[in-house]
Protein backbone atom coordinates (compact mmCIF):
# COMPACT_ATOMS: atom_id res chain seq x y z
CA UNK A 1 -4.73 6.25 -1.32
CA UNK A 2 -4.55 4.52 1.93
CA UNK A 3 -8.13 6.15 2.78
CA UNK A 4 -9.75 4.39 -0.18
CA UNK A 5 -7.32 0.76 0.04
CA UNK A 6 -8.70 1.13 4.19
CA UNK A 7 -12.31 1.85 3.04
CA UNK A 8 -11.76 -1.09 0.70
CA UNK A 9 -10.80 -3.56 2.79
CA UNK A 10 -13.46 -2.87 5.51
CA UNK A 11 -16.12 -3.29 2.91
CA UNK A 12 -15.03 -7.26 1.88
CA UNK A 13 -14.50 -7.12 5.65
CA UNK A 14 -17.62 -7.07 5.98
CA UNK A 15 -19.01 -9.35 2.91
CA UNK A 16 -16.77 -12.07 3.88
CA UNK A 17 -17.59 -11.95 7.63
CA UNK A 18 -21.57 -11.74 6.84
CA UNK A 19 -20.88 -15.09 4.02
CA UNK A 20 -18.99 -16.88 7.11
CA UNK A 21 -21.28 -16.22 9.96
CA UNK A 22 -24.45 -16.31 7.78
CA UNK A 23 -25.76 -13.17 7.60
CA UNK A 24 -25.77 -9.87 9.12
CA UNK A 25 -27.89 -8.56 12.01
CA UNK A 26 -28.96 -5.53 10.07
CA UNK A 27 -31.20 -7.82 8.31
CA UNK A 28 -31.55 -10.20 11.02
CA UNK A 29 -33.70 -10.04 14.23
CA UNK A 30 -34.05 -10.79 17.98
CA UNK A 31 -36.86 -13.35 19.16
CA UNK A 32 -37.14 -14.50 23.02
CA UNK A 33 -33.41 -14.11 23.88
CA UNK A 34 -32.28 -15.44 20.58
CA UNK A 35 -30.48 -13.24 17.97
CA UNK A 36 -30.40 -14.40 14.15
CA UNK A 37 -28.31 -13.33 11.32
CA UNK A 38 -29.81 -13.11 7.87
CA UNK A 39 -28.46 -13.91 4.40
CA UNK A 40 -31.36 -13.56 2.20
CA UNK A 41 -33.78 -16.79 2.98
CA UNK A 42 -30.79 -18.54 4.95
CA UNK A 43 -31.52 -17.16 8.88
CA UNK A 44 -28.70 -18.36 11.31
CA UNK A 45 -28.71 -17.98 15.45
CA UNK A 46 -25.61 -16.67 16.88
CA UNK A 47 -25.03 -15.64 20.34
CA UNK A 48 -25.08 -12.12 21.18
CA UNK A 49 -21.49 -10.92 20.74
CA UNK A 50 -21.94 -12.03 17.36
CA UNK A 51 -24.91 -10.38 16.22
CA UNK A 52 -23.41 -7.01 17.76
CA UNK A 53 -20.36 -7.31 16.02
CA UNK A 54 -22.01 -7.63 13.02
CA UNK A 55 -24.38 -4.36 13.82
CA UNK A 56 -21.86 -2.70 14.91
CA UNK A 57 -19.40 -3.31 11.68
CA UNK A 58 -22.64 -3.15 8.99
CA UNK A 59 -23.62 0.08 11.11
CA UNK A 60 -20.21 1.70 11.51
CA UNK A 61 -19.39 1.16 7.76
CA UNK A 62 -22.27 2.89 6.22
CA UNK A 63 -22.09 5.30 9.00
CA UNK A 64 -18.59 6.16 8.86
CA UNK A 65 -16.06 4.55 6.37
CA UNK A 66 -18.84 4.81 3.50
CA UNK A 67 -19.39 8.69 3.70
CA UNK A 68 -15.54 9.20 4.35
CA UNK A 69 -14.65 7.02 1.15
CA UNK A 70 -17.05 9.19 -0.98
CA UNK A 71 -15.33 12.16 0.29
CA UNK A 72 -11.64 10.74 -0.62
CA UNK A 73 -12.83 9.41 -4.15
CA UNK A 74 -14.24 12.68 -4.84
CA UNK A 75 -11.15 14.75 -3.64
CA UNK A 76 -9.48 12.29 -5.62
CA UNK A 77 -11.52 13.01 -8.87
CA UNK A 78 -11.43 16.80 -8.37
CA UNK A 79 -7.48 16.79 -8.31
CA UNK A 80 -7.24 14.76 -11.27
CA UNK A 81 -9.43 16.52 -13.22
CA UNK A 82 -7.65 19.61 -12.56
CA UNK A 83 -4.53 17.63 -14.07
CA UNK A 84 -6.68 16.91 -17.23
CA UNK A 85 -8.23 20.31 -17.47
CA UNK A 86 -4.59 22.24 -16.92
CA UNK A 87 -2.07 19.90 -18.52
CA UNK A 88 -0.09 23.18 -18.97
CA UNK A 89 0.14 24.13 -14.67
CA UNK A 90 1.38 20.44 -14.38
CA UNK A 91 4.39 20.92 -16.91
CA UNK A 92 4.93 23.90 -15.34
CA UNK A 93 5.11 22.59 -11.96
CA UNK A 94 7.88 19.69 -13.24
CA UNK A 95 9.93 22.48 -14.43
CA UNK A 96 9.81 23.87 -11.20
CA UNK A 97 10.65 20.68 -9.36
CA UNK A 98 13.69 20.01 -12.12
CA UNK A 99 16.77 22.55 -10.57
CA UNK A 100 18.29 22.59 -14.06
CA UNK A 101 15.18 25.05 -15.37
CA UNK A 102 14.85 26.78 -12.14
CA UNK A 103 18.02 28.47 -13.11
CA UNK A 104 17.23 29.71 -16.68
């Protein structure tokens, strides 16, 4: 859970931030010392720390937190499939947890 909610959050991180500064330097480009973000037709300058944060975070999400978030969600879908396909192993494993039919 806190895999995906982490995942999650980094990905409107990093919506919101390239709405607020205008773009994102993955689509944006360098010309004679300048460095512009873009949002579609909408191209806005920003100095450099800027446009390397936002390579950085576009870079390090598809990079990292993407491929990692397809891994949980997929761990996530095998175990819960298992649940659906064995309903019988789960109600056996409450009866194990309850002390009451560990006894019998």
């Amino acid at each position: 859970m806190g895999i995906r909610m982490f995942a999650l959050v980094n990905f409107n991180s990093l919506i919101i931030g390239a709405i607020l500064l205008g773009g994102d330097a993955a689509t944006g480009y360098t010309r004679l010392g300048h460095y512009f973000l873009s949002l579609g037709f909408l191209k806005t300058e920003v100095s450099y720390s800027v446009f390397n944060y936002s390579l950085v975070h576009f870079y390090s999400f598809f990079a990292v937190t993407m491929p990692i978030w397809i891994v949980s969600e997929l761990v996530w879908l095998y175990f819960n499939m298992q649940v659906k396909l064995n309903p019988d192993k789960e109600k056996e494993k409450e009866k194990d947890k309850d002390p009451k039919t560990r006894l019998k």
